[in-house]
C-alpha atoms as a PDB file:
ATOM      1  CA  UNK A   1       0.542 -20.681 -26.393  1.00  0.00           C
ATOM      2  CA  UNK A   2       0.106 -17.636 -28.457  1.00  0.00           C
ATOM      3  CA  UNK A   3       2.404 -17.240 -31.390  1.00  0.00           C
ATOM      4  CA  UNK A   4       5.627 -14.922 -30.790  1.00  0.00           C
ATOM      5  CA  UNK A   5       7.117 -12.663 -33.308  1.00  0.00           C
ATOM      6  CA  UNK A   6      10.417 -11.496 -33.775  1.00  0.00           C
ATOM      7  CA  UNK A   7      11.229  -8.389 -34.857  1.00  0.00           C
ATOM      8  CA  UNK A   8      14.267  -7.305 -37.151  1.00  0.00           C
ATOM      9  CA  UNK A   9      15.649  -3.779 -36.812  1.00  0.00           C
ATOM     10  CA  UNK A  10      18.748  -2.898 -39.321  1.00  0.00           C
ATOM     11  CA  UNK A  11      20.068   0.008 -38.486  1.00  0.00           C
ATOM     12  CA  UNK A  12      22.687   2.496 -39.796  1.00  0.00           C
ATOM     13  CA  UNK A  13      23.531   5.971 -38.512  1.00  0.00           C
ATOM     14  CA  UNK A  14      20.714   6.910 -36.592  1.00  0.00           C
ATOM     15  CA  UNK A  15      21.648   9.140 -34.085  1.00  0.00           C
ATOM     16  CA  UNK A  16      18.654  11.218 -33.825  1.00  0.00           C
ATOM     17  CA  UNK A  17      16.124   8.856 -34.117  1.00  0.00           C
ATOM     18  CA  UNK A  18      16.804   5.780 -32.278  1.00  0.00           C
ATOM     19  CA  UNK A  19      16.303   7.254 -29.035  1.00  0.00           C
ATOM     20  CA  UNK A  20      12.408   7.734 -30.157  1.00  0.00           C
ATOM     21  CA  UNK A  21      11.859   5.145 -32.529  1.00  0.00           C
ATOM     22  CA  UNK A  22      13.205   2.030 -31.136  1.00  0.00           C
ATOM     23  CA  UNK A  23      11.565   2.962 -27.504  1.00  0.00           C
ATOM     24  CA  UNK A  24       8.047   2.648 -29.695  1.00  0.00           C
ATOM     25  CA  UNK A  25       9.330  -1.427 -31.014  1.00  0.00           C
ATOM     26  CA  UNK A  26      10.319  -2.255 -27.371  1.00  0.00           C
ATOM     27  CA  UNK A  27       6.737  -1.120 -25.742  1.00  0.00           C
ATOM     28  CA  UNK A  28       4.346  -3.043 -27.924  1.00  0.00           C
ATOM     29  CA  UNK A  29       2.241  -5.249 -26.395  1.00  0.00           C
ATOM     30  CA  UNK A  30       2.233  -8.330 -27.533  1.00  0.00           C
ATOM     31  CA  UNK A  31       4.920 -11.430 -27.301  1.00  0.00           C
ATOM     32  CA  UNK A  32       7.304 -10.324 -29.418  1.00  0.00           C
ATOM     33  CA  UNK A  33      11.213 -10.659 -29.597  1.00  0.00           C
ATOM     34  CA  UNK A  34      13.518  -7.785 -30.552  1.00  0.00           C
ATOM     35  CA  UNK A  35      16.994  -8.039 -32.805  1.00  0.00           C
ATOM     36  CA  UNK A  36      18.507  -4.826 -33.526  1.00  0.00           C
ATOM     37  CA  UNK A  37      21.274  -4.999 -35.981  1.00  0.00           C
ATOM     38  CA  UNK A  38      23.705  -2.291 -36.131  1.00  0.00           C
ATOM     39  CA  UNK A  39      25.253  -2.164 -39.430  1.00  0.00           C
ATOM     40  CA  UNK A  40      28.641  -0.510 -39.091  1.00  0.00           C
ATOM     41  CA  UNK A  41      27.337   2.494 -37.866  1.00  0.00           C
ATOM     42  CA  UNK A  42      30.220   5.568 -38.022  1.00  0.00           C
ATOM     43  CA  UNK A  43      27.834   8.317 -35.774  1.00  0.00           C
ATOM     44  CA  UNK A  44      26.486   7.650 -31.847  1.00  0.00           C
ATOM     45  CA  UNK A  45      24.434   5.606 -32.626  1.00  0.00           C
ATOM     46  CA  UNK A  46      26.321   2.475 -30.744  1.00  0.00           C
ATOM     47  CA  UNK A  47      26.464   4.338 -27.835  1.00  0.00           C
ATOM     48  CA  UNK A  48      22.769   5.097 -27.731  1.00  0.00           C
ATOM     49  CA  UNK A  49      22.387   1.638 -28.503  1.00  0.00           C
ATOM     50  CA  UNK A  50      24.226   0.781 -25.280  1.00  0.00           C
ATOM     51  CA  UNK A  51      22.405   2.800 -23.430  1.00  0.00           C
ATOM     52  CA  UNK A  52      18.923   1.789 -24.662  1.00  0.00           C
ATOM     53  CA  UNK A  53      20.176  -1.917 -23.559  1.00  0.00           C
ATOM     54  CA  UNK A  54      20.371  -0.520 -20.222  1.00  0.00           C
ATOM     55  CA  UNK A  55      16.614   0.066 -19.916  1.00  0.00           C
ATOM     56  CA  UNK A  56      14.994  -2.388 -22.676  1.00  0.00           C
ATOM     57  CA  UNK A  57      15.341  -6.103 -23.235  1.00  0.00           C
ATOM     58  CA  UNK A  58      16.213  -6.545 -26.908  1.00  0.00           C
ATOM     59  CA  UNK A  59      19.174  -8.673 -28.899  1.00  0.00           C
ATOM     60  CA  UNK A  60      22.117  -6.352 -29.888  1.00  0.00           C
ATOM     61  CA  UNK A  61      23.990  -7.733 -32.742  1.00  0.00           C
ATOM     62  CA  UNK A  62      26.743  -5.447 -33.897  1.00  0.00           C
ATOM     63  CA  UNK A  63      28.795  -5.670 -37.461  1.00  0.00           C
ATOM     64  CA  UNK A  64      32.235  -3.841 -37.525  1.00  0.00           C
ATOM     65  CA  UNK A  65      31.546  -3.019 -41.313  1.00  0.00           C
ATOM     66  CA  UNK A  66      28.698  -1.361 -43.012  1.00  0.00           C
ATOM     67  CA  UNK A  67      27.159  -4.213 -45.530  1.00  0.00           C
ATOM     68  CA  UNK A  68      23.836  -3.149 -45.975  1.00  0.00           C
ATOM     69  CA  UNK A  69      20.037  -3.663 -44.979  1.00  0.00           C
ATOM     70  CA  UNK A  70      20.215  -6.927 -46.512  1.00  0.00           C
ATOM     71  CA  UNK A  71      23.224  -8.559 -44.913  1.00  0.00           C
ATOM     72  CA  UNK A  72      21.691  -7.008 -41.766  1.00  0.00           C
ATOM     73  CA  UNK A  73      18.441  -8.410 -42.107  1.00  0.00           C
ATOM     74  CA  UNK A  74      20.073 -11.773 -42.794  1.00  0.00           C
ATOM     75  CA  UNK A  75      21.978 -11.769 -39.896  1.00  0.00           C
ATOM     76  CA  UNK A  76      19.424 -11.044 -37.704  1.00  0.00           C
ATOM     77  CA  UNK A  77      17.190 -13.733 -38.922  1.00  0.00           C
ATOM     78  CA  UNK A  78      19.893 -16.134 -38.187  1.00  0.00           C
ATOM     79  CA  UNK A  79      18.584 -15.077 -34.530  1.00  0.00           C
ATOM     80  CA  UNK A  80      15.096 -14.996 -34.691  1.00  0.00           C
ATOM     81  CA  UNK A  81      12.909 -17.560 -32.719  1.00  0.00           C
ATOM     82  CA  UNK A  82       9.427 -16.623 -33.261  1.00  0.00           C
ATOM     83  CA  UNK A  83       6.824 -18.276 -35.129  1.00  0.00           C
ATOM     84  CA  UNK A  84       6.719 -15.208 -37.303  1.00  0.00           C
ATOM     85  CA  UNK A  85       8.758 -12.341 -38.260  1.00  0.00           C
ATOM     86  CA  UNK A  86       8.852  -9.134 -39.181  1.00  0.00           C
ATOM     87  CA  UNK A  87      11.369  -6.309 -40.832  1.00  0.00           C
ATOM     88  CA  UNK A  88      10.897  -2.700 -39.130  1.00  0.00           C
ATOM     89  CA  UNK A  89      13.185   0.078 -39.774  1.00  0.00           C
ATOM     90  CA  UNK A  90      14.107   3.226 -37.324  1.00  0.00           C
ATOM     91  CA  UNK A  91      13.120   5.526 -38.951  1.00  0.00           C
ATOM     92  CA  UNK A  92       9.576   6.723 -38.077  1.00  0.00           C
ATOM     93  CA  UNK A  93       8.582   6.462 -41.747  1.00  0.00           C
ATOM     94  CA  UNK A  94       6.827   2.995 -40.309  1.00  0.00           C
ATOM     95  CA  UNK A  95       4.347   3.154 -37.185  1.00  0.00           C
ATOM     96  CA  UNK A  96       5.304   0.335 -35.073  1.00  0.00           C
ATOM     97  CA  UNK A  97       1.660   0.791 -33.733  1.00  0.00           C
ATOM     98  CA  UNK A  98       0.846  -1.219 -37.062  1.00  0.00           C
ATOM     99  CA  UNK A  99       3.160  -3.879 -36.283  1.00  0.00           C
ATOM    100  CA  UNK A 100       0.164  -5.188 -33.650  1.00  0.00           C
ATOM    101  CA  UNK A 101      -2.597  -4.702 -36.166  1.00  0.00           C
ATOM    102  CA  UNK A 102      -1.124  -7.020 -38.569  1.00  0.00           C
ATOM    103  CA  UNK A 103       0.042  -9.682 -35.908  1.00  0.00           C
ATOM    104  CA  UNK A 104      -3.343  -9.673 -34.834  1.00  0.00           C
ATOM    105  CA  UNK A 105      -4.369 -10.891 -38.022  1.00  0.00           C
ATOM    106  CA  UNK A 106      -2.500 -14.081 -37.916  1.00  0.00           C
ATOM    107  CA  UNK A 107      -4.830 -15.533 -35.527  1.00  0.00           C
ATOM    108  CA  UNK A 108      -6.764 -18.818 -37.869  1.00  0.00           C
ATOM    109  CA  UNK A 109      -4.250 -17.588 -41.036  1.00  0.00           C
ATOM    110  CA  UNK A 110      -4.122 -20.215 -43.266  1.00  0.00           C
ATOM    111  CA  UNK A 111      -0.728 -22.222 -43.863  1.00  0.00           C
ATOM    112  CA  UNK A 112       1.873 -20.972 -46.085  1.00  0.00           C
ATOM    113  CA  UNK A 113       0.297 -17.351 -45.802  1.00  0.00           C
ATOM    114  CA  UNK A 114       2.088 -14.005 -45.557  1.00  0.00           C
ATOM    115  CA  UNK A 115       0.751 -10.455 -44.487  1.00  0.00           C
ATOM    116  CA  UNK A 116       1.770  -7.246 -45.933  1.00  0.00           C
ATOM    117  CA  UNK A 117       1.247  -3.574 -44.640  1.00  0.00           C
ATOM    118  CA  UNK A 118       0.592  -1.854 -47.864  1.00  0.00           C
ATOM    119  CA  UNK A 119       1.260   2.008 -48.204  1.00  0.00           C
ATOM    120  CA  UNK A 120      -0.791   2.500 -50.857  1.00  0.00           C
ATOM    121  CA  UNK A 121      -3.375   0.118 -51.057  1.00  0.00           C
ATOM    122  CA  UNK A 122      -6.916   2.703 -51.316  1.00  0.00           C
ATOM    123  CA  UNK A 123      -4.715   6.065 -51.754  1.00  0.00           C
ATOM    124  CA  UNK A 124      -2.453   7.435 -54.216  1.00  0.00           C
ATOM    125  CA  UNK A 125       0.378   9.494 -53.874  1.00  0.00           C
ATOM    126  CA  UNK A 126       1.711  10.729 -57.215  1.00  0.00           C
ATOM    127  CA  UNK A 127       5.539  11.435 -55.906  1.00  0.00           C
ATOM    128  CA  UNK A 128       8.480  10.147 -57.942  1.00  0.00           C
ATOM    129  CA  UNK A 129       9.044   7.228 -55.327  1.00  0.00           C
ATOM    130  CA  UNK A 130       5.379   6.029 -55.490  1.00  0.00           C
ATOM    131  CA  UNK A 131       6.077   5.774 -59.342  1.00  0.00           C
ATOM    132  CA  UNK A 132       8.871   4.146 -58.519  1.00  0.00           C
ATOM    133  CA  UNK A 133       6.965   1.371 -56.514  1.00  0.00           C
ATOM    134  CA  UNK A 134       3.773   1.517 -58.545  1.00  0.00           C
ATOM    135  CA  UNK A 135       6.315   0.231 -61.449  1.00  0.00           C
ATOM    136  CA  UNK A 136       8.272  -2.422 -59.292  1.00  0.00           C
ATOM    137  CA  UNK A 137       4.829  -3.890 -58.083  1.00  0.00           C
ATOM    138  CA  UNK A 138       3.231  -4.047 -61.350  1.00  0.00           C
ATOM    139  CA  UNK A 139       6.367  -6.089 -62.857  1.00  0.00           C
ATOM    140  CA  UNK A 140       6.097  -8.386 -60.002  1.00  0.00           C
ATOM    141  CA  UNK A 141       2.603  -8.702 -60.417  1.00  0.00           C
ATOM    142  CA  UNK A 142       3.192  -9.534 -64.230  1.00  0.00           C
ATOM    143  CA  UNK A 143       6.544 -12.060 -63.499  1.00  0.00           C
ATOM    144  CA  UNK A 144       4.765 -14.154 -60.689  1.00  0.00           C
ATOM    145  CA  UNK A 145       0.825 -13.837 -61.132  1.00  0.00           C
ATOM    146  CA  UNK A 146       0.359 -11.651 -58.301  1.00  0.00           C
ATOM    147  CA  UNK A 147      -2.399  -8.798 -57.251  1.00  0.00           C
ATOM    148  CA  UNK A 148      -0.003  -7.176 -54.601  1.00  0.00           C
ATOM    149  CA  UNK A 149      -0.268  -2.971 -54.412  1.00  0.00           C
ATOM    150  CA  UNK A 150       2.948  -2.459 -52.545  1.00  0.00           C
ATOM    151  CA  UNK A 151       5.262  -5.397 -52.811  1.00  0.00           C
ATOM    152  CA  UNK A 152       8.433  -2.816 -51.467  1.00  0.00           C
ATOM    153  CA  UNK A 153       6.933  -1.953 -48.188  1.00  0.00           C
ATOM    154  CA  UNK A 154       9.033  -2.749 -45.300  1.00  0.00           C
ATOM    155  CA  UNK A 155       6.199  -4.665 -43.509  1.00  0.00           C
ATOM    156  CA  UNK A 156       6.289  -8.022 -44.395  1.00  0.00           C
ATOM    157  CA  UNK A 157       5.219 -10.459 -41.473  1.00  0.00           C
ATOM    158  CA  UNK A 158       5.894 -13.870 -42.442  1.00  0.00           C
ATOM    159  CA  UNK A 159       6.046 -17.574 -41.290  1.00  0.00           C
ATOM    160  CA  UNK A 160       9.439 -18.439 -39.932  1.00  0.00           C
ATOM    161  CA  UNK A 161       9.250 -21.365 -41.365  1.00  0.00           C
ATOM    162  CA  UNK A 162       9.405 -20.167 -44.819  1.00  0.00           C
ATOM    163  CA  UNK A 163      13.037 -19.183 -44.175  1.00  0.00           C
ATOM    164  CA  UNK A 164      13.451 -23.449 -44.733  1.00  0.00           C
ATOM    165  CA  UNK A 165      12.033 -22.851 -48.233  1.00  0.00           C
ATOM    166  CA  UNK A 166      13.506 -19.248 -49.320  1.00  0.00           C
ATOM    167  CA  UNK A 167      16.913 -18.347 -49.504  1.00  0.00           C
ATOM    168  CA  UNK A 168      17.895 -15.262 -49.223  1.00  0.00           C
ATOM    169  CA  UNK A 169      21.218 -13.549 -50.444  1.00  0.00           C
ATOM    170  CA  UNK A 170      20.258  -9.642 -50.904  1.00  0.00           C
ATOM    171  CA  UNK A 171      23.118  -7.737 -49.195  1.00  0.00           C
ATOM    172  CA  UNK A 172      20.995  -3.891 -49.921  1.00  0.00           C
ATOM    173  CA  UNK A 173      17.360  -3.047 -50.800  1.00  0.00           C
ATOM    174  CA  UNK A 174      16.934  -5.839 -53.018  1.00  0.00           C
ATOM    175  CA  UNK A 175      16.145  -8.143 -50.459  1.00  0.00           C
ATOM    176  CA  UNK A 176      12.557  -6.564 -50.603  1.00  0.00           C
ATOM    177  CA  UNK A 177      11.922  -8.138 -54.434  1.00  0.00           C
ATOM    178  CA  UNK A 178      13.524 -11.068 -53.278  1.00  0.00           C
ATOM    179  CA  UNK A 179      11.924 -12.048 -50.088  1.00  0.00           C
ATOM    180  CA  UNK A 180       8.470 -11.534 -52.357  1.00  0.00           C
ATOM    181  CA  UNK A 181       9.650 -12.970 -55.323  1.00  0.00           C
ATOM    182  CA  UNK A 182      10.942 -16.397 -53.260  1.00  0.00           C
ATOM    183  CA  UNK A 183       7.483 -16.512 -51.390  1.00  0.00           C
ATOM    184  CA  UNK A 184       5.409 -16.407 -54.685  1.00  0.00           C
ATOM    185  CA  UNK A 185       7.392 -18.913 -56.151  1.00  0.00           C
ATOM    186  CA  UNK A 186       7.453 -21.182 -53.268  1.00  0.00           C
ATOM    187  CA  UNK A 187       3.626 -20.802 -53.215  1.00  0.00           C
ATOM    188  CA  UNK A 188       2.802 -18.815 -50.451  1.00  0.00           C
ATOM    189  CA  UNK A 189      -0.061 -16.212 -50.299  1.00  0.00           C
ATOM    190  CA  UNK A 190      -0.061 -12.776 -49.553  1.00  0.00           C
ATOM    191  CA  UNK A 191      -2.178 -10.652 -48.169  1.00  0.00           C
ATOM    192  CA  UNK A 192      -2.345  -6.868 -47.723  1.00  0.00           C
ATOM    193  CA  UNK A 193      -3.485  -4.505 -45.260  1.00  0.00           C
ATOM    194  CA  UNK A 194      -3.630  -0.920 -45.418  1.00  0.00           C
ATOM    195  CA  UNK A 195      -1.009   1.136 -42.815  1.00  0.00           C
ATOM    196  CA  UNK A 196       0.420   4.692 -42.726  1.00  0.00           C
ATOM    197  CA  UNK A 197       3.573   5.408 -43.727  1.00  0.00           C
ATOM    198  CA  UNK A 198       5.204   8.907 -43.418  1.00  0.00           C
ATOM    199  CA  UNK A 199       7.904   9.516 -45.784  1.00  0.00           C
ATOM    200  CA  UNK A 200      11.163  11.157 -44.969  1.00  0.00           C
ATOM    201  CA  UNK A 201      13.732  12.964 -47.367  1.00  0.00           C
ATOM    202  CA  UNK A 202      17.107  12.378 -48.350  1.00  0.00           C
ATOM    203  CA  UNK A 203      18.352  15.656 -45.732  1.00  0.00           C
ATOM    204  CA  UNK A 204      16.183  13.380 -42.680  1.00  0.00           C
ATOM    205  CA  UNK A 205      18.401  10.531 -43.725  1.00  0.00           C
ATOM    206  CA  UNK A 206      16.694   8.534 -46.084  1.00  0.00           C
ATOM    207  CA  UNK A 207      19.061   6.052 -48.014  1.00  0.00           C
ATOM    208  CA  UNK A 208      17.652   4.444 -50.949  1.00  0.00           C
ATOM    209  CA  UNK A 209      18.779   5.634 -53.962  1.00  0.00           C
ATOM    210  CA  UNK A 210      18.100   5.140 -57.561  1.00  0.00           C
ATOM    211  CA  UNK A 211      20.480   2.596 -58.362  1.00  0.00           C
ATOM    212  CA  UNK A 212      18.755   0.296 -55.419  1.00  0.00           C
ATOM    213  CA  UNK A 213      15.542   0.944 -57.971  1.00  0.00           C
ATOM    214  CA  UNK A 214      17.502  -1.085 -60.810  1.00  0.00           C
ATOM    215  CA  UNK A 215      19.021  -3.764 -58.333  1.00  0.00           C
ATOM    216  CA  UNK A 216      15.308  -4.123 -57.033  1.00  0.00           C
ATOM    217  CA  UNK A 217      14.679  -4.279 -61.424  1.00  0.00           C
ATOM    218  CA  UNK A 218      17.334  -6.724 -61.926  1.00  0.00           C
ATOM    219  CA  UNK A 219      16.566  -8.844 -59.143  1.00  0.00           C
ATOM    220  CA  UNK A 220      13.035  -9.431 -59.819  1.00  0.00           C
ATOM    221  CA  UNK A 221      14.164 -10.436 -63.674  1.00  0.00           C
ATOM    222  CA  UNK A 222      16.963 -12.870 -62.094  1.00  0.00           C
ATOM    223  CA  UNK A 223      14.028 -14.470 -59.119  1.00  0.00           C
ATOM    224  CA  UNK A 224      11.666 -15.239 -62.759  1.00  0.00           C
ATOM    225  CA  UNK A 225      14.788 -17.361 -64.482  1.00  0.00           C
ATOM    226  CA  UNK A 226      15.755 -19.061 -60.981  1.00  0.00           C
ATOM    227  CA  UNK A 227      14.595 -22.554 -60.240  1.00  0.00           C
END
C-alpha cells in the first residue's frame, strides 16, 4: 500500500485566504490526510471553515484560545495517521503543488530520513528576512554538523515515526529550530529540494516578527545543551 501523508494546517485569522488556499491542500492527488487547526481565530475565518467542511473531507480541530503555530502544530499531530507528515500554512506564500513533488521523493528513502523544500537552495534573495534565515541556518549548521540551506522553511516532510524519538514543546515559530534541531540530534538525515516560495508582507498578514527571530536564536542554543 502506498504510504499516506498527513497534512498539518495551523491557521489564524485568515479570512481572505482560506477560501483559495486550503481548496489547493484538499485537491492534491495523492493519499493524503488533512488536519486543519484553527488557532483561536477572532475574524470569519470559522465560519468559512464550516463551510469548506461542507464540500471537502478534512479534520477540523478548533482551539477556543489563540496559542500559537506551535501549540497548533502539536495538536494536530496528536491526530495525524500517516506514515509521513507534513506542516503547510494558508497562506499562499507555500505552493501546495510542491507538497506532491517532495512526497514523491519518498519512494526507496532510506530509514530515519527527512525531506526539506528549501527556498533558497540555488538563488539568493538579499531581503532582511533571507538574512534573517541565512543566519539561523548557518548557526544550525555550526551547532549540529549540518549542510542544510533553509532549515526555517515550512516544508518539512518527515517520518511519523520520529515523533516517538522527538519531543516537541514549541508553542510559536520556534518549533521550526526545534523540530530540526531534535531530528539532527536523534540522527536523522535531511535532505533538500528546491521549491518556490512567494513572500507576503506584514499589511497581507504575515505574522512573524523579530522577537520569534531570537526565540528561533535561543532555542537552537537550548536544543545544543539538551540531552
Amino acid at each position: 500500500m502506498d504510504n499516506k501523508l498527513s497534512i498539518i494546517a495551523p491557521i489564524y485569522n485568515e479570512e481572505t485566504l482560506i477560501s483559495v488556499s486550503l481548496p489547493e491542500i484538499f485537491d492534491l492527488a495523492i493519499n493524503k490526510e488533512v488536519i486543519i487547526i484553527d488557532d483561536g481565530s477572532s475574524d470569519k475565518t470559522p465560519e468559512i471553515l464550516r463551510e469548506l467542511k461542507n464540500k471537502y473531507e478534512f479534520t477540523l480541530i478548533t482551539q477556543t484560545k489563540n496559542k500559537g503555530k506551535g501549540a497548533a502544530v502539536r495538536r494536530g499531530l496528536e491526530e495525524a495517521k500517516g506514515d509521513y507528515f507534513i506542516i503547510c500554512d494558508a497562506d499562499l506564500e507555500y505552493d501546495p503543488r510542491d507538497i506532491v513533488f517532495l512526497f514523491s521523493k519518498t519512494k526507496d528513502l532510506p530509514n530515519k530520513t527527512a525531506i526539506y523544500g528549501s527556498r533558497f537552495k540555488g538563488r539568493f534573495n538579499f531581503s532582511f528576512h533571507y538574512l534573517v534565515n541565512l543566519f539561523l541556518t548557518l548557526l544550525t549548521n555550526l551547532l549540529f554538523r549540518s549542510h542544510l540551506t533553509d532549515m526555517e522553511t515550512c516544508f518539512k516532510l518527515i517520518p511519523s515515526d520520529a515523533l516517538e524519538k522527538i519531543k516537541l514543546s514549541g508553542q510559536r515559530f520556534e518549533i521550526e529550530p526545534e523540530i530540526t534541531a531534535q531530528l539532527l540530534k536523534r540522527g536523522y538525515g535531511i535532505i533538500e529540494f528546491p521549491i518556490s516560495y512567494k513572500r507576503r508582507g506584514y499589511i497581507d498578514g504575515k505574522k512573524i516578527s523579530a522577537k520569534d527571530g531570537l526565540l528561533a536564536l535561543k532555542t537552537l542554543f537550548l536544543e545544543r545543551i539538551k540531552n
